[in-house]
Protein backbone atom coordinates (compact mmCIF):
# COMPACT_ATOMS: atom_id res chain seq x y z
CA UNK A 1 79.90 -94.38 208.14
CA UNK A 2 76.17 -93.57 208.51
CA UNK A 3 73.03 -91.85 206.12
CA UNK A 4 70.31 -90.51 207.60
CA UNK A 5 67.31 -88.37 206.27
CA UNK A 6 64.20 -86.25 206.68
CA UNK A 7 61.26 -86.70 204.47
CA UNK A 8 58.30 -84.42 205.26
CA UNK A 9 55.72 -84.20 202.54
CA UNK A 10 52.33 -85.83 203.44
CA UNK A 11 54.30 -88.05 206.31
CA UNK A 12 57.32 -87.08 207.97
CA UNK A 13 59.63 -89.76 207.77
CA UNK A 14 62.93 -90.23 209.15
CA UNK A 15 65.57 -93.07 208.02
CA UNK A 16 68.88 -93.69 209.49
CA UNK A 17 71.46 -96.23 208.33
CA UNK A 18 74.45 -96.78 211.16
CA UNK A 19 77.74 -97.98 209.88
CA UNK A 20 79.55 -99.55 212.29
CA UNK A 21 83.25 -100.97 212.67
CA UNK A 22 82.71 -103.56 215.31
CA UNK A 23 82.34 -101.38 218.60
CA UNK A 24 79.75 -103.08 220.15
CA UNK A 25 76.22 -100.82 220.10
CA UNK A 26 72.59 -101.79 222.06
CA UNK A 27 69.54 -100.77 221.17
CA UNK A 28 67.22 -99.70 224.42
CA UNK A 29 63.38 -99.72 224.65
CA UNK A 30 63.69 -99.61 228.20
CA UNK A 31 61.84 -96.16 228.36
CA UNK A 32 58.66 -97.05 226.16
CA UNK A 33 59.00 -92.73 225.15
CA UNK A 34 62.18 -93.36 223.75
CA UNK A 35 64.09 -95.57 221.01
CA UNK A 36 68.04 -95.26 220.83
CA UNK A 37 70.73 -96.90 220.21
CA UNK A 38 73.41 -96.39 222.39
CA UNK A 39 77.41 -96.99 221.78
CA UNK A 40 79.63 -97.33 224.60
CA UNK A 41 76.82 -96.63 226.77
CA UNK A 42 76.02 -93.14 225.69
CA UNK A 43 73.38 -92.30 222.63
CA UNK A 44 74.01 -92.14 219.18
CA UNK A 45 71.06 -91.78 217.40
CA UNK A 46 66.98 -92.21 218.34
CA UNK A 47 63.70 -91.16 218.46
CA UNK A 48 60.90 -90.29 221.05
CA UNK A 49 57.08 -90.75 221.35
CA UNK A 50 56.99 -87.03 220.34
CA UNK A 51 58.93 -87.24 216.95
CA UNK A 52 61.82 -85.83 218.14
CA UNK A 53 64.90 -87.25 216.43
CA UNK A 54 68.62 -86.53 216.72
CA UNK A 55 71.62 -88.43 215.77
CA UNK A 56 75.57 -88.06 216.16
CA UNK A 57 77.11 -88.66 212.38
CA UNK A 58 81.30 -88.35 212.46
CA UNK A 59 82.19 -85.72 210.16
CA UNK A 60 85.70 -83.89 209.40
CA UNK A 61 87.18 -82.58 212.07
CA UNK A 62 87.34 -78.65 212.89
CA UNK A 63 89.47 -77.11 215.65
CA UNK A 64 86.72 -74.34 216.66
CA UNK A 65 84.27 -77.30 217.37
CA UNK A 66 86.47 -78.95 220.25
CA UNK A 67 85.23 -79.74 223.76
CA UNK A 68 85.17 -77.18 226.21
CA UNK A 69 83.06 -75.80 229.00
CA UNK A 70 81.08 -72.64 230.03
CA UNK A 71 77.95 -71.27 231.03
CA UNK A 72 76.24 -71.19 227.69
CA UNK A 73 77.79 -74.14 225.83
CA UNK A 74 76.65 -78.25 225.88
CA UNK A 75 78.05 -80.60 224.40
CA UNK A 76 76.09 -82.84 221.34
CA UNK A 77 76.05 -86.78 224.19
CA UNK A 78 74.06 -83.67 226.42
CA UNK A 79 72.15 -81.95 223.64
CA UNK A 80 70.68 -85.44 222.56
CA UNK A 81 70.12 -86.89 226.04
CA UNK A 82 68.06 -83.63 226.75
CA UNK A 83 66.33 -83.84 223.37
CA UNK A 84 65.30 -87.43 223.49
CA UNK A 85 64.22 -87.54 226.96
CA UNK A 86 62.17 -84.16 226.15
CA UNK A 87 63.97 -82.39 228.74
CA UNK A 88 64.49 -80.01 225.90
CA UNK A 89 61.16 -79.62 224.35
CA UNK A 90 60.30 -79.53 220.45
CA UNK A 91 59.14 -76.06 220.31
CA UNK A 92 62.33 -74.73 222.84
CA UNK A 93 64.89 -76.09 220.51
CA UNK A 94 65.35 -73.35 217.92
CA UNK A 95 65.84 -70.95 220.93
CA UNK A 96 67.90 -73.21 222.52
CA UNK A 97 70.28 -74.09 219.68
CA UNK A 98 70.40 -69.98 219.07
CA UNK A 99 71.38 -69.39 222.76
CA UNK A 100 74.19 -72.37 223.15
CA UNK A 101 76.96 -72.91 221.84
CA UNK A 102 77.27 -76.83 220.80
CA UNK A 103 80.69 -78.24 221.32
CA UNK A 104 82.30 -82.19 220.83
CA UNK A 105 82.34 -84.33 223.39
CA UNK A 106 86.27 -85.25 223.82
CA UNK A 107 87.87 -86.99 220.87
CA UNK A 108 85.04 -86.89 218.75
CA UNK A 109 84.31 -84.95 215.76
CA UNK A 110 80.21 -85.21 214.82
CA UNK A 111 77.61 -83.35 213.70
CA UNK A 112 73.56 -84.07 214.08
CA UNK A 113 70.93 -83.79 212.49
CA UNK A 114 67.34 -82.86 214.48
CA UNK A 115 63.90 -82.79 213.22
CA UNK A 116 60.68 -82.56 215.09
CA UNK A 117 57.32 -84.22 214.18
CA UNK A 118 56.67 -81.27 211.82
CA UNK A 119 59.65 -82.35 209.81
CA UNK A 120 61.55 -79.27 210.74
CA UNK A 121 65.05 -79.76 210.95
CA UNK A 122 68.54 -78.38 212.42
CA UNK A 123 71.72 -79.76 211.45
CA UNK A 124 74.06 -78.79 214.08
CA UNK A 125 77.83 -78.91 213.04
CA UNK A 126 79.99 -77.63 216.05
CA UNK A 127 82.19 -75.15 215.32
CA UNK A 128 80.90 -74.28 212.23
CA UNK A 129 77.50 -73.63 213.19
CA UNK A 130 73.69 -74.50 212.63
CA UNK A 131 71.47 -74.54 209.67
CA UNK A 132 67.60 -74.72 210.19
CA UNK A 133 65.32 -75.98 207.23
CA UNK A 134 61.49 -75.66 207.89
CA UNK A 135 59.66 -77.97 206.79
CA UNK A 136 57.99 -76.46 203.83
CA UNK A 137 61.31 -75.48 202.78
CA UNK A 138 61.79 -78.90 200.78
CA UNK A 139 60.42 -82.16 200.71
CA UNK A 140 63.77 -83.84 202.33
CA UNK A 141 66.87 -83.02 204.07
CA UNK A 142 69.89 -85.55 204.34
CA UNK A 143 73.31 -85.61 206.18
CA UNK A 144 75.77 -88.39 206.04
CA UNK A 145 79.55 -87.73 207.18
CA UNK A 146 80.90 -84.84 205.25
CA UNK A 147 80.05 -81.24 206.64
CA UNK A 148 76.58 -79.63 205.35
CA UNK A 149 77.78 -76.33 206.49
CA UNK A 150 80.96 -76.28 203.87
CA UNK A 151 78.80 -77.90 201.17
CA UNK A 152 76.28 -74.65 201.35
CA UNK A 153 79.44 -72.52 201.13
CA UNK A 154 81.29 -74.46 198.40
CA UNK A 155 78.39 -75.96 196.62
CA UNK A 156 80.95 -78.86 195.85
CA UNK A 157 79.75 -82.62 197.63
CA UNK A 158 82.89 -83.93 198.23
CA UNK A 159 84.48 -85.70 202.01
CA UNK A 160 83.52 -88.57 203.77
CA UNK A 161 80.13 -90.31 202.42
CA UNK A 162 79.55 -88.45 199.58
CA UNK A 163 79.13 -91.47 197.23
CA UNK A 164 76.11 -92.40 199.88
CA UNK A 165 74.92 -88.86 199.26
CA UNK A 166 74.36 -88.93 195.68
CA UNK A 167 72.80 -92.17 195.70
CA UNK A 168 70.72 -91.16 198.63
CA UNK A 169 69.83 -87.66 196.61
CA UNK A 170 69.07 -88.85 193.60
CA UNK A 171 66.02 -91.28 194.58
CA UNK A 172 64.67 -88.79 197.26
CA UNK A 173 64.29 -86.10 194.72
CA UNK A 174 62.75 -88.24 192.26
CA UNK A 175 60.34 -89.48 194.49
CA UNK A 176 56.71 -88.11 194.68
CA UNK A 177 55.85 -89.94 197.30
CA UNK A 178 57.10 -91.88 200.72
CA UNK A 179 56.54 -94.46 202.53
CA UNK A 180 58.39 -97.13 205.08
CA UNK A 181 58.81 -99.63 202.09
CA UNK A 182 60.23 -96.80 200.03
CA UNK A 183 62.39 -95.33 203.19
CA UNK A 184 63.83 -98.74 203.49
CA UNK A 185 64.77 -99.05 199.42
CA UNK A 186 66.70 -95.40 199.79
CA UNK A 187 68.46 -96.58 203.22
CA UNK A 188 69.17 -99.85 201.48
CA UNK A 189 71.07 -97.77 197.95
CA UNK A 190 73.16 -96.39 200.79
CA UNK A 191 74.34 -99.58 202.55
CA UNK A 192 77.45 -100.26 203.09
CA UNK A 193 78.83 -103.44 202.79
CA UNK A 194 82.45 -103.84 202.00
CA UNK A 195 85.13 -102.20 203.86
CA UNK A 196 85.75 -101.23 207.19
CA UNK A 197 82.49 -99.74 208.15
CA UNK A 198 79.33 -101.85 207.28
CA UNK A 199 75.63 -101.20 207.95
CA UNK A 200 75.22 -102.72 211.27
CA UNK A 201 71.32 -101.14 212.47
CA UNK A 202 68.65 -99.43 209.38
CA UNK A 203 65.45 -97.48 210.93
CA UNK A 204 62.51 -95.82 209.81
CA UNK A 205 60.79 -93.63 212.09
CA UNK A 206 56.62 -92.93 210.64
CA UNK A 207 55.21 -89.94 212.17
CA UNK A 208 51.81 -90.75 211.32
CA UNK A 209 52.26 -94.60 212.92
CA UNK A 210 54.37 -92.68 215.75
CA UNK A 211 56.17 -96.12 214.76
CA UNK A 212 59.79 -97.32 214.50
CA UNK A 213 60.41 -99.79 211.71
CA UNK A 214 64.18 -101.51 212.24
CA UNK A 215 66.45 -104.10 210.96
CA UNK A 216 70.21 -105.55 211.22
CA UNK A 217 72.85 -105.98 209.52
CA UNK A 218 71.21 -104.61 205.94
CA UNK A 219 68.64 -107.32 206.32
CA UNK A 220 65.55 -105.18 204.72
CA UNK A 221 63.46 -108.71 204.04
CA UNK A 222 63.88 -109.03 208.09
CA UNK A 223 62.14 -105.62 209.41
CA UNK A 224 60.82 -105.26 213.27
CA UNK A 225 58.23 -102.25 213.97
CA UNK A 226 58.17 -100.43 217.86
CA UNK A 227 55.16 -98.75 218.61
CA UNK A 228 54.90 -95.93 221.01
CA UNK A 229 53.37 -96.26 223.88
């Protein structure tokens, strides 16, 4: 359904394959701080001129992670809005995510992953909880559709997108080095192609370029580059 990772060695990189079955999805520059794509008119994954990246992967359901409202909880649509629009600033999110509770929006199960321009990252899976990875903890972190959280408990890959997992894992921790070219090549060993869901949109966010490479469709011979402004 979708891949995305984290690379943060000498660049932090961060590469997102969405898998889409048909629903139709934009892609908005209209804010030149801001790159998402939006689905049904609400985000699903992007990027801002600080580095500040979130996305909304599907991921098995879990009861405790259902829609609701109080005083300290937001939902992941408001989490990511507040994120990308740097309502919610880089260096406030750690406190943030340790203060809220993060819920589903109705009839959606997801979970996101969040990294700043340090590389830092928080995977957020509601209902089961968050996991943050500094930066200088490893050289990558990557999420596609079956829950991190039960992965660290089981130590078993197994669920939705695990075949794009191993694939993904294997050439990130063989690689020494990354760059766009080499973002793309990982993104591209996790395309999807057959089936119901098929790689509709492929970025590459460069921290050092504060740059947006993108594509459609799987086309990686066909890449487009935003720049900041």
């Amino acid at each position: 359904m979708c891949t995305s990772f984290t690379w943060r060695k000498d660049n932090v990189l961060v590469g997102m394959n969405f898998d889409n079955n048909g629903v139709p999805f934009s892609l908005s520059m209209k804010d030149p701080r801001q790159f998402v794509v939006c689905v049904g008119g609400a985000p699903c994954f992007g990027v801002n001129s600080n580095g500040s990246f979130i996305n909304h992967l599907m991921v098995d359901s879990n009861e405790d992670g259902g829609y609701k409202r109080g005083k300290n909880i937001v939902h992941t649509i408001k989490l990511m809005t507040d994120i990308l629009s740097n309502k919610l600033a880089q260096e406030n999110i750690g406190d943030f995510l340790s203060e809220k509770e993060v819920v589903n929006v109705p009839n959606h199960s997801c979970h996101s992953m969040i990294s700043d321009k340090s590389g830092n990252v928080w995977i957020v899976e509601p209902g089961r909880g968050i996991m943050y990875s500094p930066a200088d903890e490893s050289s990558y972190c990557l999420m596609t559709n079956f829950s991190l959280h039960d992965y660290k408990l089981s130590g078993n890959i197994e669920g939705s997108g695990m075949d794009r997992y191993k694939s993904a894992d294997y050439l990130l921790s063989n690689a020494n080095d990354l760059d766009v070219a080499k973002a793309f090549e990982i993104l591209e060993a996790a395309k999807q192609s057959e089936g119901e869901w098929l790689t509709a949109f492929s970025m590459v966010y460069s921290q050092k370029e504060n740059a947006v490479y993108y594509c459609y469709n799987g086309d990686y011979q066909n890449i487009q580059k935003f720049v900041f402004g």
